[in-house]
C-alpha atoms as a PDB file:
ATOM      1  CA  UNK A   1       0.000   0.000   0.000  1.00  0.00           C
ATOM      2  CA  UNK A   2       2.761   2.166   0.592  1.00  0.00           C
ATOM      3  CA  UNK A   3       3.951   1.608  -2.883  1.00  0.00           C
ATOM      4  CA  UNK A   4       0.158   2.935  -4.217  1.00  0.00           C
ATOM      5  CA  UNK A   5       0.562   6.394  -1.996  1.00  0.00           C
ATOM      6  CA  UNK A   6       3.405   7.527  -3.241  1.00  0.00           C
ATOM      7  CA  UNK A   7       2.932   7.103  -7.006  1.00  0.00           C
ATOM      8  CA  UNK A   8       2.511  10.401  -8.776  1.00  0.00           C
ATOM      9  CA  UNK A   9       1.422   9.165 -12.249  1.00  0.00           C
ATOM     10  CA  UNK A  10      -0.687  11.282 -14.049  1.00  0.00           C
ATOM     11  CA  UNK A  11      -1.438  13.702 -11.197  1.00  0.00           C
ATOM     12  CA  UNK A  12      -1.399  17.738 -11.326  1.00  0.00           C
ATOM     13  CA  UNK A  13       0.363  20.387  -9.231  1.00  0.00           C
ATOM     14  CA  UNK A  14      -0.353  23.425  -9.142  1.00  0.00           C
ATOM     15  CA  UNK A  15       1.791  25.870  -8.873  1.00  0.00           C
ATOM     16  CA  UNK A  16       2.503  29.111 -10.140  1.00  0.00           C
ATOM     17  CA  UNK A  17       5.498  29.113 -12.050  1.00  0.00           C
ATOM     18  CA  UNK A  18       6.827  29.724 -15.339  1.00  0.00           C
ATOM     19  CA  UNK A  19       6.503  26.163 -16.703  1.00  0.00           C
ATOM     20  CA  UNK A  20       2.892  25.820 -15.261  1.00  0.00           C
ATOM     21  CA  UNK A  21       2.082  28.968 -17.267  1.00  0.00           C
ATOM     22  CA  UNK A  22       3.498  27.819 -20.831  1.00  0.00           C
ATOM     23  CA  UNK A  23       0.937  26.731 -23.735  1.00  0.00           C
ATOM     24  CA  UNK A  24       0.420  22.978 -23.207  1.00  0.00           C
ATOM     25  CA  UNK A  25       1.231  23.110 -26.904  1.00  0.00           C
ATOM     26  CA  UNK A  26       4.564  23.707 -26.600  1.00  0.00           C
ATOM     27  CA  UNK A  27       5.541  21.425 -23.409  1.00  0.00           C
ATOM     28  CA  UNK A  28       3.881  18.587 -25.248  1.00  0.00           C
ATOM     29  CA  UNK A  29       6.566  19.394 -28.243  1.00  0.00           C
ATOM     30  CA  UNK A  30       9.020  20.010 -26.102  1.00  0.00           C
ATOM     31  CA  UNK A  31       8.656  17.105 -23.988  1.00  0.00           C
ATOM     32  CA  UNK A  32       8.654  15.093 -27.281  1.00  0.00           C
ATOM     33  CA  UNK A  33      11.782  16.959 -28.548  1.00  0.00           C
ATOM     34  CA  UNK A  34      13.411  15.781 -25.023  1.00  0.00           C
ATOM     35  CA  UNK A  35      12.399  12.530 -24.885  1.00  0.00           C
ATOM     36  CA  UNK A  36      14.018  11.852 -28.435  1.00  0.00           C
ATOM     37  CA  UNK A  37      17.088  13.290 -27.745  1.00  0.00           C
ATOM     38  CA  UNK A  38      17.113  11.224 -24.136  1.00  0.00           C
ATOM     39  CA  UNK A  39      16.497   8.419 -26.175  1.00  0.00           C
ATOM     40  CA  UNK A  40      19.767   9.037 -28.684  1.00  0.00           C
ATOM     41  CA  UNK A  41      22.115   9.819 -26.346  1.00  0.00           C
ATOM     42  CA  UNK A  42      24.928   6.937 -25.317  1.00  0.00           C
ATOM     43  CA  UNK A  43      27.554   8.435 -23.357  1.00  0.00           C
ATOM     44  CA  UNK A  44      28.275  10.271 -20.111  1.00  0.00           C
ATOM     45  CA  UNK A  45      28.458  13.404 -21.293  1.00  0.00           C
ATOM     46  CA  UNK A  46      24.747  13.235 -23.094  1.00  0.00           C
ATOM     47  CA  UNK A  47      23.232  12.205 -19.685  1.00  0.00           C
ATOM     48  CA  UNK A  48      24.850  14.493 -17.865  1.00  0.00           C
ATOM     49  CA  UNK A  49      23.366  17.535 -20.251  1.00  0.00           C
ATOM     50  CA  UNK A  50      20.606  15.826 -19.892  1.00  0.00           C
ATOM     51  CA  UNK A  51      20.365  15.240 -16.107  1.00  0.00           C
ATOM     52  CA  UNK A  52      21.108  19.415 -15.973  1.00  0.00           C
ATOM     53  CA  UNK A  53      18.787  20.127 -18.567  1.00  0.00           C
ATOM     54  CA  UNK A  54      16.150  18.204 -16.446  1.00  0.00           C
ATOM     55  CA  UNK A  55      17.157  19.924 -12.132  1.00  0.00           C
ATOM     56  CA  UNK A  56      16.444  23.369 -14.461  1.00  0.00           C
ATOM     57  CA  UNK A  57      12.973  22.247 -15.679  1.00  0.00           C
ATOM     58  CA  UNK A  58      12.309  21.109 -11.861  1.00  0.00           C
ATOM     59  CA  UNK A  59      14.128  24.437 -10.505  1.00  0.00           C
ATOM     60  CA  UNK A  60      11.594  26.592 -12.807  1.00  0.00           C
ATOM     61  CA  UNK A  61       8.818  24.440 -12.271  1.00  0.00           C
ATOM     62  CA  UNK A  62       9.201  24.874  -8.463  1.00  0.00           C
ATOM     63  CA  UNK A  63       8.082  20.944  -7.796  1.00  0.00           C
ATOM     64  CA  UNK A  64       9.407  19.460  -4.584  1.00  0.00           C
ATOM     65  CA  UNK A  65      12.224  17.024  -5.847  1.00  0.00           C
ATOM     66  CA  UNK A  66      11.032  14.397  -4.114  1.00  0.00           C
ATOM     67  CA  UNK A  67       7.865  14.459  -5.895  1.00  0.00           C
ATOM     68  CA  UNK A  68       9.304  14.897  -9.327  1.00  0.00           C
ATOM     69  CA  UNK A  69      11.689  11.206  -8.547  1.00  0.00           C
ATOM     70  CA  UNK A  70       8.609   9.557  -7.253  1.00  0.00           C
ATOM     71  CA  UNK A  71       7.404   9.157 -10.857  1.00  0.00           C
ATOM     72  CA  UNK A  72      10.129   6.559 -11.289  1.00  0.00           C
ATOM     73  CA  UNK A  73       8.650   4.247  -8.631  1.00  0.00           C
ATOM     74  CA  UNK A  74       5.939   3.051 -10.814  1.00  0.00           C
ATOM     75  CA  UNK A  75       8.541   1.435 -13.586  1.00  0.00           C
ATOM     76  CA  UNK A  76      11.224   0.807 -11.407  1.00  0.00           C
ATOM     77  CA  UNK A  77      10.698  -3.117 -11.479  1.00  0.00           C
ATOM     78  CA  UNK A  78      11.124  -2.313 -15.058  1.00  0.00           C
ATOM     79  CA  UNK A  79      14.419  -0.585 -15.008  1.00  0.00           C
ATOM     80  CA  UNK A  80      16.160  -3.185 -12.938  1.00  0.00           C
ATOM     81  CA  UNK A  81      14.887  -5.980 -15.248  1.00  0.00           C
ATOM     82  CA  UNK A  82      16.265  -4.490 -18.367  1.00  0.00           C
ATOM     83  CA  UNK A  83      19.332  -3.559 -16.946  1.00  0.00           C
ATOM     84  CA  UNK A  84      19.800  -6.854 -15.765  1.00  0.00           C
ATOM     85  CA  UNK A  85      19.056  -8.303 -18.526  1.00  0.00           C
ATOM     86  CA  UNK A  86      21.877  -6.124 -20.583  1.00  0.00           C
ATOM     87  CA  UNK A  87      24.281  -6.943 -17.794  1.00  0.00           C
ATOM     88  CA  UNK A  88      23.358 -10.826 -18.275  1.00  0.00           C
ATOM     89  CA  UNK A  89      23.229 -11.489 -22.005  1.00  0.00           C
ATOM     90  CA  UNK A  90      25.650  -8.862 -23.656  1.00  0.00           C
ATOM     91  CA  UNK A  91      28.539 -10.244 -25.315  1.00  0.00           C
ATOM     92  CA  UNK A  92      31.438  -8.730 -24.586  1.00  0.00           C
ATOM     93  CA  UNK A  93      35.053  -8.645 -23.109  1.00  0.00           C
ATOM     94  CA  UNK A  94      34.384 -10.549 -19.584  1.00  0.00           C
ATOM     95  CA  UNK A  95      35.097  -9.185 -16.407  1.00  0.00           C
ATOM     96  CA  UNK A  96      33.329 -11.868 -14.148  1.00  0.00           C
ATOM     97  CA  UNK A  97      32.518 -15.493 -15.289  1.00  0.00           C
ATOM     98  CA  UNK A  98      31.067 -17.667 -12.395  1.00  0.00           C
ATOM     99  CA  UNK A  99      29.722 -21.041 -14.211  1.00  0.00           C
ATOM    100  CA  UNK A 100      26.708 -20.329 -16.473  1.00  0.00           C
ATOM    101  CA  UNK A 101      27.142 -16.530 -15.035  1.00  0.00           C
ATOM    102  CA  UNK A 102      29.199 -13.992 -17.474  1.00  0.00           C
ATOM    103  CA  UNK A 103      29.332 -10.423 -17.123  1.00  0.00           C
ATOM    104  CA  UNK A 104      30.980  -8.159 -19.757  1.00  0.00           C
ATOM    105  CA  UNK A 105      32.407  -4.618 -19.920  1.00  0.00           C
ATOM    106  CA  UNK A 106      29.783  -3.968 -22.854  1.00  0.00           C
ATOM    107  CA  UNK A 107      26.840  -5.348 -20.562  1.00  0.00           C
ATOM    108  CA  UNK A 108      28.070  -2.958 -17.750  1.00  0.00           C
ATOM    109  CA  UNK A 109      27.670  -0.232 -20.009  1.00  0.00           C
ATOM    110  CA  UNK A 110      24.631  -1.106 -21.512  1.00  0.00           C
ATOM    111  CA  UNK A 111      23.215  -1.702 -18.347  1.00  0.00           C
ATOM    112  CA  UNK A 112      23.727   1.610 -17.025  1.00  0.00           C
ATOM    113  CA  UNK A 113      22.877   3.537 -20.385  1.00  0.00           C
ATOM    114  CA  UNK A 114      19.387   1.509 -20.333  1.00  0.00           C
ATOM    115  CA  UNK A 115      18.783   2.297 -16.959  1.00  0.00           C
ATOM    116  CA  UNK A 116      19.017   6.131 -17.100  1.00  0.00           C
ATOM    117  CA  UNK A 117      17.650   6.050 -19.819  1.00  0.00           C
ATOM    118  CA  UNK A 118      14.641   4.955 -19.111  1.00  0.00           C
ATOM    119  CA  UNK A 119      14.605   6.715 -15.636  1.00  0.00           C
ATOM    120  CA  UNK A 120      15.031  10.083 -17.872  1.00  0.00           C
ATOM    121  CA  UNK A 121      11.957   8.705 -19.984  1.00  0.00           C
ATOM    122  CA  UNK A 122       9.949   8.461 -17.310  1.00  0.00           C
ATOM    123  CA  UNK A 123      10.655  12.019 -15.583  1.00  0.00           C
ATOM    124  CA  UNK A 124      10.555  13.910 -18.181  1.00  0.00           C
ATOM    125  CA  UNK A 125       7.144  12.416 -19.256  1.00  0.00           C
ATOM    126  CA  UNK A 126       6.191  12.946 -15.530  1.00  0.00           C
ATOM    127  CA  UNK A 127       6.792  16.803 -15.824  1.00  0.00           C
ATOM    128  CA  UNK A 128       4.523  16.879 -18.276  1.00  0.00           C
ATOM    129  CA  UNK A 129       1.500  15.608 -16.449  1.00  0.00           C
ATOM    130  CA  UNK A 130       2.774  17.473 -13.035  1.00  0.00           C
ATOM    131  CA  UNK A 131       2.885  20.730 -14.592  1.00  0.00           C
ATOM    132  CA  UNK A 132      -0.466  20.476 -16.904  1.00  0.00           C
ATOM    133  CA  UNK A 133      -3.610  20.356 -15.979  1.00  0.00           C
ATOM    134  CA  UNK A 134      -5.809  17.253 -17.409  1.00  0.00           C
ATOM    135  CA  UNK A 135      -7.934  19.918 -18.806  1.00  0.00           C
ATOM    136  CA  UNK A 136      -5.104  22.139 -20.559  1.00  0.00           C
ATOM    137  CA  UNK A 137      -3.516  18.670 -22.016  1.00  0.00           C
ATOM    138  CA  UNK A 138      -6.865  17.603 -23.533  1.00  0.00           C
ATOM    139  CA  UNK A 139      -7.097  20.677 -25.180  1.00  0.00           C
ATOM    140  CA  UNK A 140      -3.414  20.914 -26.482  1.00  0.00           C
ATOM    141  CA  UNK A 141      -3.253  17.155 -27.656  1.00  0.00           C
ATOM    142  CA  UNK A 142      -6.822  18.316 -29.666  1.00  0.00           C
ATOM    143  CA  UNK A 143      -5.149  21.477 -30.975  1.00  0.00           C
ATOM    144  CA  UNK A 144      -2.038  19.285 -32.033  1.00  0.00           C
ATOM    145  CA  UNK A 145      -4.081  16.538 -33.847  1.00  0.00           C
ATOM    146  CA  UNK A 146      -6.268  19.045 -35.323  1.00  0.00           C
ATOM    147  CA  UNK A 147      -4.519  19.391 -38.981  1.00  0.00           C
ATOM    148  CA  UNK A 148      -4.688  15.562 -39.200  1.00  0.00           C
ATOM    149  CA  UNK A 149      -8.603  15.760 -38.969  1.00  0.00           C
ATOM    150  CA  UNK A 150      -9.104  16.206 -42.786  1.00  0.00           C
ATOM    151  CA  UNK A 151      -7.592  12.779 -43.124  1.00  0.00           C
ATOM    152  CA  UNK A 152     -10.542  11.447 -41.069  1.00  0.00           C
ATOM    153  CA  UNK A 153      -8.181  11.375 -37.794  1.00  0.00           C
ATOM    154  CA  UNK A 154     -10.831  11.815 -35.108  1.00  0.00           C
ATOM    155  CA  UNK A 155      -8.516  14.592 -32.951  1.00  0.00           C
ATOM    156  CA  UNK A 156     -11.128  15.894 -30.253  1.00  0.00           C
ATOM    157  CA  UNK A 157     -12.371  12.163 -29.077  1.00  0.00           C
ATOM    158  CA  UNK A 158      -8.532  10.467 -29.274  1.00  0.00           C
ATOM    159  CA  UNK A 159      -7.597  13.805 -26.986  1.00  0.00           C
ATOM    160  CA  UNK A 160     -10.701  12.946 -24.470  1.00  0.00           C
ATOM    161  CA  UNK A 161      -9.808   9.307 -24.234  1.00  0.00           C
ATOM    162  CA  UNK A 162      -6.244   9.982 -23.582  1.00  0.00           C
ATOM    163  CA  UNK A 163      -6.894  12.746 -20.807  1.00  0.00           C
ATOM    164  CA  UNK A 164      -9.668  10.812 -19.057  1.00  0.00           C
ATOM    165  CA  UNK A 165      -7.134   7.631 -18.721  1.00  0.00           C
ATOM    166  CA  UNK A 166      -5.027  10.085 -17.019  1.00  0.00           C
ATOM    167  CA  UNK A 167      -7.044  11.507 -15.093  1.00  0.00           C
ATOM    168  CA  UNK A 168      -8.197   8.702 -13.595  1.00  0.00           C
ATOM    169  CA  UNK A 169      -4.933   7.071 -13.391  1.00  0.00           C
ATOM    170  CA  UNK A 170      -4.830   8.355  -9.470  1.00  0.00           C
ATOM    171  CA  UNK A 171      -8.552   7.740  -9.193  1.00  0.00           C
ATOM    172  CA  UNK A 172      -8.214   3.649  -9.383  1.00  0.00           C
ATOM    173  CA  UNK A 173      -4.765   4.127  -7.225  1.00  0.00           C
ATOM    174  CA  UNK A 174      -6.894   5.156  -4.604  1.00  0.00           C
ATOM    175  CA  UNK A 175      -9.825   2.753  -5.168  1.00  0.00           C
ATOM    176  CA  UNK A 176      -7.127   0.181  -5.368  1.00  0.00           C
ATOM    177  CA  UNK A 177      -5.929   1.127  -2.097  1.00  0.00           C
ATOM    178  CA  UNK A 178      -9.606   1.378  -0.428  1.00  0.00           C
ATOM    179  CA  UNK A 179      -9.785  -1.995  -1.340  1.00  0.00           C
ATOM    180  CA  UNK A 180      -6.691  -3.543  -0.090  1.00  0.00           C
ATOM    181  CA  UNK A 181      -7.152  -2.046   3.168  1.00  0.00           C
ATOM    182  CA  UNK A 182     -10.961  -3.418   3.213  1.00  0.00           C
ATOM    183  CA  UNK A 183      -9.289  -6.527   2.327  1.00  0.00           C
ATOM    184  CA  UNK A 184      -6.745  -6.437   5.186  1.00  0.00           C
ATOM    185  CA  UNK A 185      -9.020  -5.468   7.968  1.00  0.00           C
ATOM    186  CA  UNK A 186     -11.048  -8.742   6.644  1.00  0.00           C
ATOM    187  CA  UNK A 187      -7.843 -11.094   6.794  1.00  0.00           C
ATOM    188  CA  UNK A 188      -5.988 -11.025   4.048  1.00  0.00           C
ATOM    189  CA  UNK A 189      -2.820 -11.318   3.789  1.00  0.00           C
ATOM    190  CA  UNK A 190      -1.571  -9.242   0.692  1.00  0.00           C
ATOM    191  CA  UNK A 191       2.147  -8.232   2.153  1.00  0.00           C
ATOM    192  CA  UNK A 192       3.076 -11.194   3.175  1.00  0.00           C
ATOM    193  CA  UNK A 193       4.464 -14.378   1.676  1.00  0.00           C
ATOM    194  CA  UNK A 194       6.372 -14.794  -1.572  1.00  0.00           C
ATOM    195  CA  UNK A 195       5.573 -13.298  -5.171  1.00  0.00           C
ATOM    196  CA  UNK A 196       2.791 -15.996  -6.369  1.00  0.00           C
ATOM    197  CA  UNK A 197       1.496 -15.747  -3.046  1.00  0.00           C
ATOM    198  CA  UNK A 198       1.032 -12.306  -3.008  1.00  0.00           C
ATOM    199  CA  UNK A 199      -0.322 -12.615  -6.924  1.00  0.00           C
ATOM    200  CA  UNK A 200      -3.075 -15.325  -5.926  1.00  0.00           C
ATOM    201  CA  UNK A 201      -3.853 -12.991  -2.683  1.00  0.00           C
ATOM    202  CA  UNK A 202      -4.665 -10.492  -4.972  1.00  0.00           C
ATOM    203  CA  UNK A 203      -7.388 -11.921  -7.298  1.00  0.00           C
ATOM    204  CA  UNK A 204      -9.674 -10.895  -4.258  1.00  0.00           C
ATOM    205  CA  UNK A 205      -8.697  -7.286  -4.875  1.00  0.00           C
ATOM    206  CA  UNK A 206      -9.187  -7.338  -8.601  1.00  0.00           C
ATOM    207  CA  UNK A 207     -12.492  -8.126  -9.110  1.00  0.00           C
ATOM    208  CA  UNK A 208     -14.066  -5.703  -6.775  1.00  0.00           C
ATOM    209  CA  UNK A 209     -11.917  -2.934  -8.783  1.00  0.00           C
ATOM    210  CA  UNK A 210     -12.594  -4.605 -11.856  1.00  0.00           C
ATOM    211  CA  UNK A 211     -16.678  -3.779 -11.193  1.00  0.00           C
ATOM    212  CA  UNK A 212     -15.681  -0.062  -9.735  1.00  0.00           C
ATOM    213  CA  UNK A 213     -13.763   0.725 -13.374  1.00  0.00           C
ATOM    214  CA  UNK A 214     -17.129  -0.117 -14.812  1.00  0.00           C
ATOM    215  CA  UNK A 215     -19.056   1.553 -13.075  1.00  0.00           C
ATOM    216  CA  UNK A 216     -17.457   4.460 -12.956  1.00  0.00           C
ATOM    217  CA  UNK A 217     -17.280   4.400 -17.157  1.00  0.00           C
ATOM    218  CA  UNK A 218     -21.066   4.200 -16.927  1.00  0.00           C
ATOM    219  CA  UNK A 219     -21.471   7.288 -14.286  1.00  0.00           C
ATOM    220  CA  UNK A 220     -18.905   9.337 -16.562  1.00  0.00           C
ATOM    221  CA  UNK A 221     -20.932   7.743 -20.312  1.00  0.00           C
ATOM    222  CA  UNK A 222     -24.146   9.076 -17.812  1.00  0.00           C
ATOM    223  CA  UNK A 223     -22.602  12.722 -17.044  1.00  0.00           C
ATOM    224  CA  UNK A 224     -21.737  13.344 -20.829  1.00  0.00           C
ATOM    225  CA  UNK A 225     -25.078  12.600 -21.960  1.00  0.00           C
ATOM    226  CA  UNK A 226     -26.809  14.546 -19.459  1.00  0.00           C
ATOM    227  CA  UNK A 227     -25.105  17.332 -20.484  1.00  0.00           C
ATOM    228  CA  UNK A 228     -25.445  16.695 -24.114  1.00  0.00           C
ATOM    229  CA  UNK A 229     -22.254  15.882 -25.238  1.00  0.00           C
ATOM    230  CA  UNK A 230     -21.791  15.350 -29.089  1.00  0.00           C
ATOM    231  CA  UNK A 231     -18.087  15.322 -30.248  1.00  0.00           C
ATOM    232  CA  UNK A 232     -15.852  18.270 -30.494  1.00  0.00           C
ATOM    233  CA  UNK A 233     -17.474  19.854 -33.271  1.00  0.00           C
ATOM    234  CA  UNK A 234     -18.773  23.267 -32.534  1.00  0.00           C
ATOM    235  CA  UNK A 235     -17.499  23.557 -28.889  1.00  0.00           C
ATOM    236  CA  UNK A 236     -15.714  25.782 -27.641  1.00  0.00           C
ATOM    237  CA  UNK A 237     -13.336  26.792 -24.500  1.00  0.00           C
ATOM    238  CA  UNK A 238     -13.963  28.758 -21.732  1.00  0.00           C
ATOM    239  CA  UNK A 239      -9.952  29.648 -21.705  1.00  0.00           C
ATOM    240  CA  UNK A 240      -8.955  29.453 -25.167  1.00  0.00           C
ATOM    241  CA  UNK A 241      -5.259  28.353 -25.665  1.00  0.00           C
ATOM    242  CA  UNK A 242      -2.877  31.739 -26.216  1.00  0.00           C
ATOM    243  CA  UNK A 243       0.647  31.264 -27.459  1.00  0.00           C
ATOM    244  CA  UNK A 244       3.367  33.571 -26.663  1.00  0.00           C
ATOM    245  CA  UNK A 245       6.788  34.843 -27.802  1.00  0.00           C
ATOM    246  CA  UNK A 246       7.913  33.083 -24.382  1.00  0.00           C
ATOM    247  CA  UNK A 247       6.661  29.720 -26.023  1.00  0.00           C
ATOM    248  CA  UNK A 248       8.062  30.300 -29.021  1.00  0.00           C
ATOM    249  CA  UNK A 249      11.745  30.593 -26.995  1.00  0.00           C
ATOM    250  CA  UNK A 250      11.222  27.779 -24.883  1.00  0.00           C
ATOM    251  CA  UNK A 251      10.021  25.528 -27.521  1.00  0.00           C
ATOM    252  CA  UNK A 252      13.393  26.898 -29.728  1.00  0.00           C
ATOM    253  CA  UNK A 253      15.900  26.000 -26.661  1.00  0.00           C
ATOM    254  CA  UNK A 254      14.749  22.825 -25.871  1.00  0.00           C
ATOM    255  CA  UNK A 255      14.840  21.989 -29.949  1.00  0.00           C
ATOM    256  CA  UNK A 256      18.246  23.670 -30.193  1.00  0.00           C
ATOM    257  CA  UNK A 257      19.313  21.949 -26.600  1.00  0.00           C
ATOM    258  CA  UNK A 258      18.353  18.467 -28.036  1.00  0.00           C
ATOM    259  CA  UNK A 259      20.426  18.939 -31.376  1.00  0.00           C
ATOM    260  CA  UNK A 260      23.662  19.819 -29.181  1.00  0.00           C
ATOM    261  CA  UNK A 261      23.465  16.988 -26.981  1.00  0.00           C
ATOM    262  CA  UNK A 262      23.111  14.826 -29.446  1.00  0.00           C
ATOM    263  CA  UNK A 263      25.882  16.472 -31.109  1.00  0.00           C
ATOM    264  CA  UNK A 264      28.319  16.501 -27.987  1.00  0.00           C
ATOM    265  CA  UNK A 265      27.453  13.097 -27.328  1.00  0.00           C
ATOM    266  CA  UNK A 266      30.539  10.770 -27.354  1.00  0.00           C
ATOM    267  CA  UNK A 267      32.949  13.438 -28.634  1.00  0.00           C
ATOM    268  CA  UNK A 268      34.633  14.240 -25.600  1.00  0.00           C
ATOM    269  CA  UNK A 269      34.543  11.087 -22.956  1.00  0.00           C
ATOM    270  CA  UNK A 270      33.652   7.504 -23.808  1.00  0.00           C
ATOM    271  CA  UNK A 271      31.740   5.446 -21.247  1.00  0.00           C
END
């Protein structure tokens, strides 16, 4: 249960600062144009641009650090299972052989390059949701889509799907947790015992939440009707979406920040 409280996924904080104010247009770009260059990077000297470029976004954001690295907690049974398996199965130059066990310099390396990686991924995509509201993201991934509409790309509803997962992605969190403590008081024994014990201890917690995701589609399917919802067409905003010249800069340094440390990467120090 402890791991449910402090997962951050998809929630909203607000602040005032300069990154909550920006378009949601252009942090969606930018977040794109960061998470491609996180993803070409390969040595030291990327992630570490990287790693700066990200404790800047945080520092103008004005997020508590330790909320920001929560967002890894979700994935990081992920991270440590690709990294092992890099360190595991990479050929290489050994540097420890124990019997079937063989660890190379190039699994070492890959190992850690995966692993931030994917940790950089994950913030990075966390900012995003921590700095925008569900609201302001719906109507920036619509705005975005939009010019893809006259090829029959259905922009306002795939915008309303994706927001309302997130949304509610902290919504089940807590139902999930409502229900394992029900569960608890009642006898079960959910933290104890070995992985497939905990697994089959489980099924009792799934179904209930299994009924409460239905239901609550139906009660939100219910609300939308009742106030005569039809599609995006003809709607508008109550706060339209106004970009600035200070969009315009941010989205040009985080393009022109990507390009250079992809362009520094690997010239100076080798991992």
């Amino acid at each position: 249960m402890k791991f449910l409280n402090n997962m951050t996924l998809g929630q909203y904080v607000p602040v005032d600062s300069p990154v909550h104010a920006m378009d949601p247009r252009c942090k969606i770009l930018a977040t794109l144009f960061c998470l491609i260059g996180v993803f070409m990077v390969r040595e030291p000297l990327g992630f570490a641009l990287w790693c700066i470029f990200f404790a800047a976004v945080v520092s103008a954001a004005k997020i508590p650090v330790r909320l920001v690295l929560s967002t890894i907690r979700p994935v990081w049974i992920l991270v440590a299972f690709t990294s092992v398996i890099h360190l595991f199965f990479t050929q290489g130059t050994p540097v420890f052989a124990w019997g079937m066990i063989r660890i190379t310099h190039e699994g070492i390396i890959m190992a850690v390059r995966m692993g931030l990686r994917l940790m950089l991924l994950v913030m990075f995509a966390g900012m995003l949701t921590l700095t925008t509201s569900p609201t302001e993201l719906a109507d920036g991934l619509e705005s975005l889509f939009s010019p893809f509409k006259r090829f029959g790309f259905p922009a306002h509803e795939m915008a309303m799907m994706m927001t309302i997962a997130l949304r509610f992605i902290p919504t089940l969190l807590n139902e999930t947790d409502r229900i394992m403590k029900a569960q608890i008081a009642r006898g079960a024994e959910l933290e104890r015992g070995g992985p497939l014990r905990r697994l089959r201890a489980f099924v009792p917690v799934l179904v209930p939440l299994f009924v409460i995701v239905f239901q609550r589609a139906d009660d939100l399917a219910t609300a939308m009707e009742a106030r005569n919802y039809t599609g995006g067409e003809g709607r508008t905003r109550m706060n339209p979406l106004e970009w600035s010249p200070r969009d315009s800069a941010a989205l040009i340094f985080s393009l022109l920040f990507a390009i250079a440390a992809i362009a520094l990467d690997g010239r100076f120090f080798t991992l």
